[in-house]
C-alpha atoms as a PDB file:
ATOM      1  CA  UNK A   1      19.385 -31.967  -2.289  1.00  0.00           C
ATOM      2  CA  UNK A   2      22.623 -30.822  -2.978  1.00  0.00           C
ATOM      3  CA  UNK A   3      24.647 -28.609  -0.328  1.00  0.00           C
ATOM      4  CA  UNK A   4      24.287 -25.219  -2.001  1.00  0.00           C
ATOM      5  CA  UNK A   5      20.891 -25.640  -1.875  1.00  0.00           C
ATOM      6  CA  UNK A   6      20.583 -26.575   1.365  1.00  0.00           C
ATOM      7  CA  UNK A   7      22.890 -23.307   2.166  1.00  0.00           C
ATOM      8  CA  UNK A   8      20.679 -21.119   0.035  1.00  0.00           C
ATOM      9  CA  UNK A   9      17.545 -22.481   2.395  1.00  0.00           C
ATOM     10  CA  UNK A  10      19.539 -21.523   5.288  1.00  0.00           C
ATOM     11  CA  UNK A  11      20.211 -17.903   4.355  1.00  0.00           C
ATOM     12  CA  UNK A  12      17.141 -17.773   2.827  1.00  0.00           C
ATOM     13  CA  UNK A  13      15.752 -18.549   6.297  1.00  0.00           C
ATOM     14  CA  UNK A  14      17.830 -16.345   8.344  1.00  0.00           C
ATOM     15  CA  UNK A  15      17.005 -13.593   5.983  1.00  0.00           C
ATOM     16  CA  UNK A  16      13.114 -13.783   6.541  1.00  0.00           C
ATOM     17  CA  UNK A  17      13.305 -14.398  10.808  1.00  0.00           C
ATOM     18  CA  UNK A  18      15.771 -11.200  10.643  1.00  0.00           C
ATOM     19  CA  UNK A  19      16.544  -8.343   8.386  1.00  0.00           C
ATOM     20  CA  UNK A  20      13.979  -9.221   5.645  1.00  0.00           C
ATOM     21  CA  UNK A  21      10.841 -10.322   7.603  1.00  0.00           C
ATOM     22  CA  UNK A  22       9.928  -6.772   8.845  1.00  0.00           C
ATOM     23  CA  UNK A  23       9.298  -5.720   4.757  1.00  0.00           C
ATOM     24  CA  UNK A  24       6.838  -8.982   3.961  1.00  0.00           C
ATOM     25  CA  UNK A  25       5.294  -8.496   7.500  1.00  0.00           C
ATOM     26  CA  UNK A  26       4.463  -4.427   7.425  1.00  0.00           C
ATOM     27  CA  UNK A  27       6.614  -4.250  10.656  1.00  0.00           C
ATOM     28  CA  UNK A  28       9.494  -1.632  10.098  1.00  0.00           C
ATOM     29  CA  UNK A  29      12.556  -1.951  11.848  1.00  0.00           C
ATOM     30  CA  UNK A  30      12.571  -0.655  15.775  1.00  0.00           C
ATOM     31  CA  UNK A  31      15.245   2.167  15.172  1.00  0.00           C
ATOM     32  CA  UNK A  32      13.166   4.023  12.666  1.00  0.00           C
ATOM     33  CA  UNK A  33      16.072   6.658  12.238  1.00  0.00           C
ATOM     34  CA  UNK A  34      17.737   8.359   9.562  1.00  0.00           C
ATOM     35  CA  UNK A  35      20.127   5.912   9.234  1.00  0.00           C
ATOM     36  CA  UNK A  36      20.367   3.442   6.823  1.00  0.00           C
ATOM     37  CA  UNK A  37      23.149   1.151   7.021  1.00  0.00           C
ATOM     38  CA  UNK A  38      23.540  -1.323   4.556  1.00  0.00           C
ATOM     39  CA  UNK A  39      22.808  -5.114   5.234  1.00  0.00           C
ATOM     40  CA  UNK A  40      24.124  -7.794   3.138  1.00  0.00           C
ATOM     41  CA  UNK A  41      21.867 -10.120   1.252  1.00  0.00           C
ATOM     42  CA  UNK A  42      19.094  -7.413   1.961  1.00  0.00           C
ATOM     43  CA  UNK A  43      17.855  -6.091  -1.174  1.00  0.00           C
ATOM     44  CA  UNK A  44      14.973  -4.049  -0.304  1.00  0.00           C
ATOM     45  CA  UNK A  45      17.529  -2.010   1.749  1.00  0.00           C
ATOM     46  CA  UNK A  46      19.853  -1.600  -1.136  1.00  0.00           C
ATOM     47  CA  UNK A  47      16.926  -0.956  -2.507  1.00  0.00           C
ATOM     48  CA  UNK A  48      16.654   1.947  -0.686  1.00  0.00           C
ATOM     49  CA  UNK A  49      19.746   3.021  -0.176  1.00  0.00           C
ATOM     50  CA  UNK A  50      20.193   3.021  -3.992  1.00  0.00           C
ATOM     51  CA  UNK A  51      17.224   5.837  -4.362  1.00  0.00           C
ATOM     52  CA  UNK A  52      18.513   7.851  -1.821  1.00  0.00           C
ATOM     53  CA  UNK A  53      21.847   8.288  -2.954  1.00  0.00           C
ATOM     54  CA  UNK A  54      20.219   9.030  -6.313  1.00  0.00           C
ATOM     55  CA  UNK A  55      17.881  11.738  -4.589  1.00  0.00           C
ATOM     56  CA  UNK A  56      20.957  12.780  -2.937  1.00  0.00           C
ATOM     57  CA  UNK A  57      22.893  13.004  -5.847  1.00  0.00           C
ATOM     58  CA  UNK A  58      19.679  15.026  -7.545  1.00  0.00           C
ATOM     59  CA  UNK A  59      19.627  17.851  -5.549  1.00  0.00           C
ATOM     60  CA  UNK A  60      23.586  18.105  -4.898  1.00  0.00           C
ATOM     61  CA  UNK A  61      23.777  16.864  -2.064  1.00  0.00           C
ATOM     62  CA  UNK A  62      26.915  14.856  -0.367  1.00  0.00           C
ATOM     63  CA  UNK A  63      27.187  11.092  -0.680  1.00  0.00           C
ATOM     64  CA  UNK A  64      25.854   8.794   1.669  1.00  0.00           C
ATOM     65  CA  UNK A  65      28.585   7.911   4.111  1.00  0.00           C
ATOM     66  CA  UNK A  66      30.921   4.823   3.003  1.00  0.00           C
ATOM     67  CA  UNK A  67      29.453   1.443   4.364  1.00  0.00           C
ATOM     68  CA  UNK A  68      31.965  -1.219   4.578  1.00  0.00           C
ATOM     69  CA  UNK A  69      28.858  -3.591   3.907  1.00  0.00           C
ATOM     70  CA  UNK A  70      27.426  -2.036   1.026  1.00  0.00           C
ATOM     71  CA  UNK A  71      26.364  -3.944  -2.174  1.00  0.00           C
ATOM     72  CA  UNK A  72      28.521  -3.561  -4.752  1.00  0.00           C
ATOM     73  CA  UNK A  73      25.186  -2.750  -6.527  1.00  0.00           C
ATOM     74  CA  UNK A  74      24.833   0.652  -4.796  1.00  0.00           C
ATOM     75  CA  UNK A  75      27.829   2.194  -7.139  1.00  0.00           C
ATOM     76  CA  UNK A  76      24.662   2.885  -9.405  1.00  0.00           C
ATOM     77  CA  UNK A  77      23.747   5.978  -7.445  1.00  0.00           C
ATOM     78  CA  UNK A  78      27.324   7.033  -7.823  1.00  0.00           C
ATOM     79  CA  UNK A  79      27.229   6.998 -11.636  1.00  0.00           C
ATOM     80  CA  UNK A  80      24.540   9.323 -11.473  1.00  0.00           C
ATOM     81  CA  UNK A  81      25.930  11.965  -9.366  1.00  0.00           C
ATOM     82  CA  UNK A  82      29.329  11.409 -11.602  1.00  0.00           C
ATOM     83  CA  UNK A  83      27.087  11.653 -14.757  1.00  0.00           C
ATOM     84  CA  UNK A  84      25.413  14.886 -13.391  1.00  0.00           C
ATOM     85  CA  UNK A  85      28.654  16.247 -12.372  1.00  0.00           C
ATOM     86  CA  UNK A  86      29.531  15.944 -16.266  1.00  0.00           C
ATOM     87  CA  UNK A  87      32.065  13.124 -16.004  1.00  0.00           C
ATOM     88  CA  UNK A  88      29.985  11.110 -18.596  1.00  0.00           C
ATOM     89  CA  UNK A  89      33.579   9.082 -19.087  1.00  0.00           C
ATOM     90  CA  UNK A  90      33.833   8.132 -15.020  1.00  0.00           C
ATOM     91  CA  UNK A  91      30.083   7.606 -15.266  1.00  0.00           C
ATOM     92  CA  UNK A  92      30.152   5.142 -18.154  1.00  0.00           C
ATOM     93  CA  UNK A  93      33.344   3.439 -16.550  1.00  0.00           C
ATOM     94  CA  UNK A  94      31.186   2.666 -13.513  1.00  0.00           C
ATOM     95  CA  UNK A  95      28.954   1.350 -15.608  1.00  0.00           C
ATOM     96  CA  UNK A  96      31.108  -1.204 -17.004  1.00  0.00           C
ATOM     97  CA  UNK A  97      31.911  -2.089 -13.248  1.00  0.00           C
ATOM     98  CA  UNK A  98      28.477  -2.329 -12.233  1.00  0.00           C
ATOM     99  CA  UNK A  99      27.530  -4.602 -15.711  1.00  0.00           C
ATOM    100  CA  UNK A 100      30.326  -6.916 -14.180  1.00  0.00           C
ATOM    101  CA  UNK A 101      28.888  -7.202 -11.250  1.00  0.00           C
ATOM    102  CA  UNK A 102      25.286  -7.882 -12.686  1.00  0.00           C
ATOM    103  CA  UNK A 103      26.281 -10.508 -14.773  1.00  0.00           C
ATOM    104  CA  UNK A 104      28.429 -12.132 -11.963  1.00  0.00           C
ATOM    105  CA  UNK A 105      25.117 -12.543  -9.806  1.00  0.00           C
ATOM    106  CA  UNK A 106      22.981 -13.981 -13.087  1.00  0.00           C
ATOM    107  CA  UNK A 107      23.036 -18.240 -12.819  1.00  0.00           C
ATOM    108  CA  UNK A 108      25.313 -20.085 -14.576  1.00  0.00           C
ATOM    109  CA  UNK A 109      24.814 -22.785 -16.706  1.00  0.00           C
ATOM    110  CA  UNK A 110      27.129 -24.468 -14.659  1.00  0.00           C
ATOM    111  CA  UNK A 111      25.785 -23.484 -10.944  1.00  0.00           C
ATOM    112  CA  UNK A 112      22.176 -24.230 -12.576  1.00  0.00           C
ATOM    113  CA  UNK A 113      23.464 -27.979 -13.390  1.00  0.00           C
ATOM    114  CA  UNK A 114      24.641 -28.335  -9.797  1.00  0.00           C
ATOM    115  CA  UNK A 115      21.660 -26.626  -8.686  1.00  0.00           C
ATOM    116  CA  UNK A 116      18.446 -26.903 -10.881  1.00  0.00           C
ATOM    117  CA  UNK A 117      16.484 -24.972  -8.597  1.00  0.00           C
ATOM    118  CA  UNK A 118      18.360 -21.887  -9.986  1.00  0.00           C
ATOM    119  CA  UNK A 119      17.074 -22.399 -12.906  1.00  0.00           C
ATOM    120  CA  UNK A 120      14.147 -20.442 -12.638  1.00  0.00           C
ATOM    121  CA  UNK A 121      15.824 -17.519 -11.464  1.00  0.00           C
ATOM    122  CA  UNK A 122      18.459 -17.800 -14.806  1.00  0.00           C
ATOM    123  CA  UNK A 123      15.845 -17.992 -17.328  1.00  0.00           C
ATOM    124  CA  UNK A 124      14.000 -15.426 -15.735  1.00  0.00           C
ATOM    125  CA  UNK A 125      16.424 -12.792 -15.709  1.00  0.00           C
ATOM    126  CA  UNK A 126      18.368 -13.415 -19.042  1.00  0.00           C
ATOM    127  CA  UNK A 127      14.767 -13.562 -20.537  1.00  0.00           C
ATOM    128  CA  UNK A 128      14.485  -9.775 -19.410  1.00  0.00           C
ATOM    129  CA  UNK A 129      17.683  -8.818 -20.149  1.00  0.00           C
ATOM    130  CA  UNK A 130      17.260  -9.849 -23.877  1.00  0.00           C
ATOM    131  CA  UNK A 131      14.178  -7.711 -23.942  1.00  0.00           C
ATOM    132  CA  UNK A 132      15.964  -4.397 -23.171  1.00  0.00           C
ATOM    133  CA  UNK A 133      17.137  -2.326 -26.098  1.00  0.00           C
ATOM    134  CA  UNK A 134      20.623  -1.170 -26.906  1.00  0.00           C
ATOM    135  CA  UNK A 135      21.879   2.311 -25.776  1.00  0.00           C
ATOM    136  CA  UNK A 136      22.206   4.683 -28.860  1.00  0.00           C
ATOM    137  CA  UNK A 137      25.905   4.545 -30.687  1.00  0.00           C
ATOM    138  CA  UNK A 138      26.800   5.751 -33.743  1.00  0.00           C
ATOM    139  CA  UNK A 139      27.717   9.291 -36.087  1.00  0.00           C
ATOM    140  CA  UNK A 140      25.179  12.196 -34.521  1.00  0.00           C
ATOM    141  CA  UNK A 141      24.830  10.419 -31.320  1.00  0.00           C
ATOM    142  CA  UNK A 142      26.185  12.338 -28.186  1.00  0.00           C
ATOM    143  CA  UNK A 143      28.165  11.131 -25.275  1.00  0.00           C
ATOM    144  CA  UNK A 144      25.496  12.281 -22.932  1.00  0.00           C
ATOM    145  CA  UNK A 145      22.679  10.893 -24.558  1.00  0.00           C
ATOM    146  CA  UNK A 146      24.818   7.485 -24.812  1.00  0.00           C
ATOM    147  CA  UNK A 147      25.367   7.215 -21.431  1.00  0.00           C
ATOM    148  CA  UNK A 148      22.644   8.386 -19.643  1.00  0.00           C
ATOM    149  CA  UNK A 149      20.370   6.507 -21.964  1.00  0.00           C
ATOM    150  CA  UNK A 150      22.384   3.195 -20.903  1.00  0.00           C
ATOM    151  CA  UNK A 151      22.346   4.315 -17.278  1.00  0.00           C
ATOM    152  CA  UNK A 152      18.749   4.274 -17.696  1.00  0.00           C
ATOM    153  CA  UNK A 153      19.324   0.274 -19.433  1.00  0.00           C
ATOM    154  CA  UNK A 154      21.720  -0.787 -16.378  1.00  0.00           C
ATOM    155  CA  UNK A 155      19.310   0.660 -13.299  1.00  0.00           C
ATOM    156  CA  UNK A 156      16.704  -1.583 -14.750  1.00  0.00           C
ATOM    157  CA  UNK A 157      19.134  -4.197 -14.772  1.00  0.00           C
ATOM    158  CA  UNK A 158      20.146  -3.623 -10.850  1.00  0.00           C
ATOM    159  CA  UNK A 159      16.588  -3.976 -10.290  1.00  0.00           C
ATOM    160  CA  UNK A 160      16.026  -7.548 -11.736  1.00  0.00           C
ATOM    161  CA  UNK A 161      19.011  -8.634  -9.730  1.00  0.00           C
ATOM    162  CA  UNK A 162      17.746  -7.405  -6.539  1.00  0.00           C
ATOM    163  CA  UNK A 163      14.576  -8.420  -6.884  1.00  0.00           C
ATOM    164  CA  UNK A 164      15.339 -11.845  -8.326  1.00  0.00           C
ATOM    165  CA  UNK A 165      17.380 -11.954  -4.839  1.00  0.00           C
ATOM    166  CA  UNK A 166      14.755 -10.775  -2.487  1.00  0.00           C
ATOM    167  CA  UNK A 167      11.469 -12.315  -3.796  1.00  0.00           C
ATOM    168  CA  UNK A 168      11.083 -15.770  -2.703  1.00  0.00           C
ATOM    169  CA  UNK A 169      10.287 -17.015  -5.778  1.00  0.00           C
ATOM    170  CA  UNK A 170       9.985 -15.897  -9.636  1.00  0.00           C
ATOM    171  CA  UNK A 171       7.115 -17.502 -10.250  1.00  0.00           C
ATOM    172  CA  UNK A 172       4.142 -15.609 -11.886  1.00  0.00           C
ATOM    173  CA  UNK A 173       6.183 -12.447 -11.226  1.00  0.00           C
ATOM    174  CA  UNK A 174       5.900  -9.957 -14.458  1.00  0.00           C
ATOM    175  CA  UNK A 175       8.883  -8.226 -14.546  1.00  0.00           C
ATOM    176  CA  UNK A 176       8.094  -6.057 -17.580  1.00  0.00           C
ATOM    177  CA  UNK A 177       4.761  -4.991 -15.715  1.00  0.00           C
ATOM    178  CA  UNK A 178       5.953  -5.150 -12.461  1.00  0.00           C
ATOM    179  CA  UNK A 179       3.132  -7.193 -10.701  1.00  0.00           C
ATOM    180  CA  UNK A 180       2.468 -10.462  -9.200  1.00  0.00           C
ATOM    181  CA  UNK A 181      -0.136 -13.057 -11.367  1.00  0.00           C
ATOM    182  CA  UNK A 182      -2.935 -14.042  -9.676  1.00  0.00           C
ATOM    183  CA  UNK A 183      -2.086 -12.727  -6.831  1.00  0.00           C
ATOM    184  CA  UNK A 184      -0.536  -9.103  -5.896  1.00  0.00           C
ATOM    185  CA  UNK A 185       2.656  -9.075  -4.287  1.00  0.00           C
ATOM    186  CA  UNK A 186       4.402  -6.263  -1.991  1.00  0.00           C
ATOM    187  CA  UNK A 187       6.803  -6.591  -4.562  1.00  0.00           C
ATOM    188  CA  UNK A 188       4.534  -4.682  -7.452  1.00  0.00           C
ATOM    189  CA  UNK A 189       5.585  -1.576  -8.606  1.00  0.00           C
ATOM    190  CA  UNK A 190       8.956  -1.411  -7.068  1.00  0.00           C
ATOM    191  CA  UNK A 191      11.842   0.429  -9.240  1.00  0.00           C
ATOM    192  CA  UNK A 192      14.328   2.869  -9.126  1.00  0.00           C
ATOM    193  CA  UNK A 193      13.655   6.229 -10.363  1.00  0.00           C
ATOM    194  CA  UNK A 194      15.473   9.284 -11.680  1.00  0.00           C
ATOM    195  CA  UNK A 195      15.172  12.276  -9.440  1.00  0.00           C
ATOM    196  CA  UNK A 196      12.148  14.907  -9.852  1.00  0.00           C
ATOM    197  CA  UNK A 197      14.386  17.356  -9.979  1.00  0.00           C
ATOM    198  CA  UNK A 198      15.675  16.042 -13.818  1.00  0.00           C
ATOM    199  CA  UNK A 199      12.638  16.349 -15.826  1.00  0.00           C
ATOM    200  CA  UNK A 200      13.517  20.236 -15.259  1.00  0.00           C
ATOM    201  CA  UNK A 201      17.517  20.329 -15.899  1.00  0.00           C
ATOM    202  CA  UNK A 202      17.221  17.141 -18.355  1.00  0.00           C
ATOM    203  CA  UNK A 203      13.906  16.302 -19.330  1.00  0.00           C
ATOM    204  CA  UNK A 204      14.793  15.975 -23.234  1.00  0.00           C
ATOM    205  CA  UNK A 205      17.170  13.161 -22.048  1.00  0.00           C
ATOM    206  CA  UNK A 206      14.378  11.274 -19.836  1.00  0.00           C
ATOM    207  CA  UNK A 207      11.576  11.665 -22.806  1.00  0.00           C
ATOM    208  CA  UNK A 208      14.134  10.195 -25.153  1.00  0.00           C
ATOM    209  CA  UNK A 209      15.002   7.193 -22.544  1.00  0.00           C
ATOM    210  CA  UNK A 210      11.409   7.097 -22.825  1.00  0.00           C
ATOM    211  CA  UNK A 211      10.456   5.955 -25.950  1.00  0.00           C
ATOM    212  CA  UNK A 212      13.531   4.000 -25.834  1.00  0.00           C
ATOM    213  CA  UNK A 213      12.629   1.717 -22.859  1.00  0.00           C
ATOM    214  CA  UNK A 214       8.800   2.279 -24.362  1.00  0.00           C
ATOM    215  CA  UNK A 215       7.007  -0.152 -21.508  1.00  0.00           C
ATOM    216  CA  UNK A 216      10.464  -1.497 -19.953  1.00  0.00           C
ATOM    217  CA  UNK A 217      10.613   1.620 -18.050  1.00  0.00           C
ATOM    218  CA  UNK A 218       9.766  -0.527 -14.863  1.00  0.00           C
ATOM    219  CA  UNK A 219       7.326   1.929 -13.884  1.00  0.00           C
ATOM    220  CA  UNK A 220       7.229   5.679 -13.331  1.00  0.00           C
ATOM    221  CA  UNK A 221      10.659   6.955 -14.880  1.00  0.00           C
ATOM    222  CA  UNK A 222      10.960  10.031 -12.147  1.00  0.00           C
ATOM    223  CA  UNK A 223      10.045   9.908  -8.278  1.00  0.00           C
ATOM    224  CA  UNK A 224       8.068  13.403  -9.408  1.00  0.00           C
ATOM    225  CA  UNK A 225       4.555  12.464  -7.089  1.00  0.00           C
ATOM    226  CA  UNK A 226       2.001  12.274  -9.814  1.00  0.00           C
ATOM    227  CA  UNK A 227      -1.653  11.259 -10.106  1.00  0.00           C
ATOM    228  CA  UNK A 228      -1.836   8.197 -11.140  1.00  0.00           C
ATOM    229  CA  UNK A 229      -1.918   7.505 -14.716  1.00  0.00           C
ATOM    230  CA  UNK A 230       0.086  10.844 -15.043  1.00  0.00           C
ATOM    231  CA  UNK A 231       3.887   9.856 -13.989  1.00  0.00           C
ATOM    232  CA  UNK A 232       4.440  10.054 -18.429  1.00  0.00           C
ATOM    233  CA  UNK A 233       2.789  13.738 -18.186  1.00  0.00           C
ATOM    234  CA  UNK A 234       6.504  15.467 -19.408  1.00  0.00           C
ATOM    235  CA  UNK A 235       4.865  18.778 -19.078  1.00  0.00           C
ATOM    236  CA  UNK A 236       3.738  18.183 -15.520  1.00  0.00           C
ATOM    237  CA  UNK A 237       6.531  16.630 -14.861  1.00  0.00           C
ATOM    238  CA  UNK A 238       8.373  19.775 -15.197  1.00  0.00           C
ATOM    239  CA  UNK A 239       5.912  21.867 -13.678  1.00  0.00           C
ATOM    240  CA  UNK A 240       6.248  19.984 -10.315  1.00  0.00           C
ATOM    241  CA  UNK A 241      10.149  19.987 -10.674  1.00  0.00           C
ATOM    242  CA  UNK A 242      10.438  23.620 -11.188  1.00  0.00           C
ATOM    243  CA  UNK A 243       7.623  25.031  -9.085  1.00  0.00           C
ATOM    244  CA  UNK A 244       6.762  21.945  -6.011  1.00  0.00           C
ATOM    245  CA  UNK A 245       4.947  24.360  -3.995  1.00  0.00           C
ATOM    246  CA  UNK A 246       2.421  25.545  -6.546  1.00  0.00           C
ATOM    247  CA  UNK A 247       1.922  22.212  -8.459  1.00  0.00           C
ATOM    248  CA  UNK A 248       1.522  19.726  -5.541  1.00  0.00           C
ATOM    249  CA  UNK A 249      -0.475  21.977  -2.334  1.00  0.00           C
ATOM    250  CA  UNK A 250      -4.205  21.384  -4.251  1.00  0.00           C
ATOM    251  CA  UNK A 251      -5.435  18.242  -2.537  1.00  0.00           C
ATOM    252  CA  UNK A 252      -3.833  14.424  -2.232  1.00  0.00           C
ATOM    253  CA  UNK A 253      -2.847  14.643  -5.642  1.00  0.00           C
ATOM    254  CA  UNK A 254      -3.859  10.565  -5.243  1.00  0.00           C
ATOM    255  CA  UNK A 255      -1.059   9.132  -2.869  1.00  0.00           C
ATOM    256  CA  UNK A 256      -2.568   8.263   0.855  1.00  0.00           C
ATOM    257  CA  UNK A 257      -0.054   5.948   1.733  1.00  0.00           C
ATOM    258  CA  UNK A 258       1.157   6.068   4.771  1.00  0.00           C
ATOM    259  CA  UNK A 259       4.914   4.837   5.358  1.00  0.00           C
ATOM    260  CA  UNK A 260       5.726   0.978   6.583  1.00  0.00           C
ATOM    261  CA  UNK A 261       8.964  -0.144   5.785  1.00  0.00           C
ATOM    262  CA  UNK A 262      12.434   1.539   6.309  1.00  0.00           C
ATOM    263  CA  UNK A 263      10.311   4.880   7.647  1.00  0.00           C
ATOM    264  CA  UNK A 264      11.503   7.692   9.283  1.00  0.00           C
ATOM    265  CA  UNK A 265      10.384  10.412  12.228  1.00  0.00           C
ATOM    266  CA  UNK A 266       9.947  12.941   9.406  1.00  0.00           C
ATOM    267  CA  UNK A 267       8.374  10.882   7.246  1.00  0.00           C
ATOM    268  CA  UNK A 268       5.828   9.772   9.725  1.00  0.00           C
ATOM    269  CA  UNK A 269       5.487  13.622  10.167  1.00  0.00           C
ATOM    270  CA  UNK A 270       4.614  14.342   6.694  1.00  0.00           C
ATOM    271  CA  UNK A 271       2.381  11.983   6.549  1.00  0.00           C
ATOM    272  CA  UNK A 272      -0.168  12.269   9.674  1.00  0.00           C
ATOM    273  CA  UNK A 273       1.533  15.587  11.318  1.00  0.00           C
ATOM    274  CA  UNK A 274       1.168  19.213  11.321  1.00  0.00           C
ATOM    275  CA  UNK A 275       4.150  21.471   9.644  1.00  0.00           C
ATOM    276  CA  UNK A 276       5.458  21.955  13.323  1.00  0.00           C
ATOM    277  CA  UNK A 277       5.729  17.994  13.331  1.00  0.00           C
ATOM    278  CA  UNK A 278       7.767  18.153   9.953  1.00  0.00           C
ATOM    279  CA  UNK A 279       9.880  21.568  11.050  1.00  0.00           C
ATOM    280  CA  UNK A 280      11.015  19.935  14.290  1.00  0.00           C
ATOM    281  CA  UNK A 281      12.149  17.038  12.359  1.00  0.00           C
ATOM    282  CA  UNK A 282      13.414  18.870   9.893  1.00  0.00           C
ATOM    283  CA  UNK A 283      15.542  20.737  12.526  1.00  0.00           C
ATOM    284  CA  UNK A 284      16.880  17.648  14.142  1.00  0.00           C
ATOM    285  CA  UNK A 285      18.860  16.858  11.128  1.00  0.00           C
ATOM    286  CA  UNK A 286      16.701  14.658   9.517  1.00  0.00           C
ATOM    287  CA  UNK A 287      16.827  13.872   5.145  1.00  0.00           C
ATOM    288  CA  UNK A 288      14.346  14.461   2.896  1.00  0.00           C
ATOM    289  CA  UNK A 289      15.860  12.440  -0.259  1.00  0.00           C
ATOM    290  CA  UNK A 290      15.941   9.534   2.409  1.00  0.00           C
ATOM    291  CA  UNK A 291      13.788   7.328   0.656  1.00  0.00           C
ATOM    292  CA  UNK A 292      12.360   3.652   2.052  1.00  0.00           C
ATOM    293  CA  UNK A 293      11.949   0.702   0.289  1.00  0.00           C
ATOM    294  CA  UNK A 294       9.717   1.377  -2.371  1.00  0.00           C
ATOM    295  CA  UNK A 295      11.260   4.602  -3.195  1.00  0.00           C
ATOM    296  CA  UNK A 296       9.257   6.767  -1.410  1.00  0.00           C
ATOM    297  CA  UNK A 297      10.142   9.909   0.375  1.00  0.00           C
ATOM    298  CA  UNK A 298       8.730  11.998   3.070  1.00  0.00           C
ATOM    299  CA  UNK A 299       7.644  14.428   0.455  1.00  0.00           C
ATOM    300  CA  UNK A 300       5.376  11.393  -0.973  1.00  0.00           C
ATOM    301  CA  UNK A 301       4.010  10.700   2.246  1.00  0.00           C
ATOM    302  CA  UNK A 302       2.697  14.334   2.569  1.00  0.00           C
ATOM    303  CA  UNK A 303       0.425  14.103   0.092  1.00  0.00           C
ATOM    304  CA  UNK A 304      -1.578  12.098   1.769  1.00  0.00           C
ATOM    305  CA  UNK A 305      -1.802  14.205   4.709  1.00  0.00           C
ATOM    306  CA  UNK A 306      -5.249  15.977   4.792  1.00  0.00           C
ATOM    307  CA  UNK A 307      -4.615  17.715   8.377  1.00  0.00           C
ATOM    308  CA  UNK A 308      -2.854  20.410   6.539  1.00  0.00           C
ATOM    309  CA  UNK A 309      -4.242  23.960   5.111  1.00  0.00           C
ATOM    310  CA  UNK A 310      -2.848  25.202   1.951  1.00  0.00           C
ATOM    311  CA  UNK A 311      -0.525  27.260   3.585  1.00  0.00           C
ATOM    312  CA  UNK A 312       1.657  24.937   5.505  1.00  0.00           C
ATOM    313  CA  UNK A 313       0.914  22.203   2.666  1.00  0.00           C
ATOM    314  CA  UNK A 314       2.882  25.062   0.519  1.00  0.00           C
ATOM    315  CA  UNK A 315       5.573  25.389   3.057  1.00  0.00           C
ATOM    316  CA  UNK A 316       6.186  21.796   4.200  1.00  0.00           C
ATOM    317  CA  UNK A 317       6.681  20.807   0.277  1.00  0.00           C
ATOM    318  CA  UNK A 318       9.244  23.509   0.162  1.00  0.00           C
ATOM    319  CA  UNK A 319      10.839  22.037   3.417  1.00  0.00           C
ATOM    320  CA  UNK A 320      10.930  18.379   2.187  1.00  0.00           C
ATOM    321  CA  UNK A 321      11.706  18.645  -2.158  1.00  0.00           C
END
């Protein structure tokens, strides 16, 4: 067995007794704040951290605070507010950055000779990679589309990386479907998403990334809650990003979960409290972009809370979107 091997078991160790265990467990951390700092070699954090700073970015709000620990990853949420700020050029330079990065963390040939149980993990990724399309270029095609379209090319990217980090193994992991062969995984269905709010300032941009990516989307393209089978519905879509309130106070609209990893007081609230739960949250400073691992916000989690009449359903959506 050859020392970096022997180093990867190591980490690979420490990782599940500390930081990563509470994920693959269903135990969430004991703080259960706000917060979330960043902690290396953690993807399901960055994870998280990632969609947030995209949510934040979404509905204009300020950047997570600096972490001195923060994957170098996490510049993806960045691009976005810079792309939504119209600095397509800034955006599309981070880009580059981040595509450096990506490919820095993909095997070598080299480290897969000295190691061979990296091998896997190479052939796996590079295997995806090849499948993604190219971002538009070309007479009649504009900067915007360009870059947000390749934005779209890179998150998915990010998210092969990370999870080709965090997973324990590769094996009979479909990462075109996004699910676990024979068995499931708490890995299924995990990918970044484009704020709700877009499909109503840029939704001709997301349809188009669309039938780009066709089924290398990674899963639902927005973090608009949907009933299932409906996350490609453009029209509702919209309809939820322009008017929360109205489209998503009739029922469940199919999400019960209730939050386990990375969760928060508020989004405990939303889930299994009444609006005076969610208000006094709400009041003590808490987010609602902050989203866990899996992407999910408070706002998801209230959809699965049946305690609540129309009324304050109506009002706590317009609290936490």
């Amino acid at each position: 067995m050859s020392k970096h091997t022997v180093i990867a078991a190591a980490c690979a160790l420490l990782l599940a007794a500390g930081t990563g265990a509470w994920f693959l467990s269903g135990r969430p951390p004991a703080s259960g704040g706000d917060e979330l700092a960043a902690v290396p070699g953690d993807g399901l954090v960055t994870f998280a951290r990632i969609q947030t700073e995209m949510n934040r970015a979404g509905a204009g709000r300020p950047a997570l605070p600096a972490d001195a620990n923060a994957d170098k990853l996490e510049a993806i949420g960045g691009a976005l507010r810079e792309f939504l700020a119209g600095n397509t050029v800034k955006a599309s330079n981070m880009l580059d950055d981040i595509d450096t990065e990506i490919d820095l963390r993909v095997p070598t040939d080299e480290q897969v000779e000295a190691d061979p149980l990296l091998a896997d993990k190479e052939e796996w990724l590079i295997s995806y990679f090849e499948l993604l399309p190219d971002a538009p270029q070309g007479k009649g095609v504009k900067a915007d589309t360009y870059v947000f379209i390749r934005y779209a090319l890179t998150l998915r990217r990010v998210e092969a990386v990370l999870l080709a980090e965090t997973m324990p193994s590769t094996k009979g992991y479909d990462l075109v479907a996004r699910k676990s062969e024979p068995e499931p995984s708490v890995f299924d269905g995990m990918n970044l998403r484009f704020p709700c709010r877009m499909a109503a300032s840029h939704r001709a941009l997301l349809e188009e990334t669309a039938k780009r990516l066709g089924p290398l989307q990674g899963g639902p393209l927005t973090d608009c809650p949907t009933p299932k089978g409906r996350d490609a519905d453009f029209n509702l879509l919209e309809h939820i990003a322009r008017d929360p309130a109205g489209a998503l106070t009739a029922g469940a609209a199919g999400n019960g979960h209730l939050p386990r990893d990375l969760k928060t007081p508020l989004m405990t609230a939303a889930a299994k409290g009444s609006l005076a739960d969610i208000t006094k949250a709400m009041d003590a400073g808490a987010d609602p972009h902050r989203a866990d691992a899996r992407g999910r916000t408070a706002l998801h989690y209230l959809l699965g809370n049946q305690s609540l009449s129309p009324a304050d359903r109506a009002l706590a959506v317009k609290l936490l979107y």
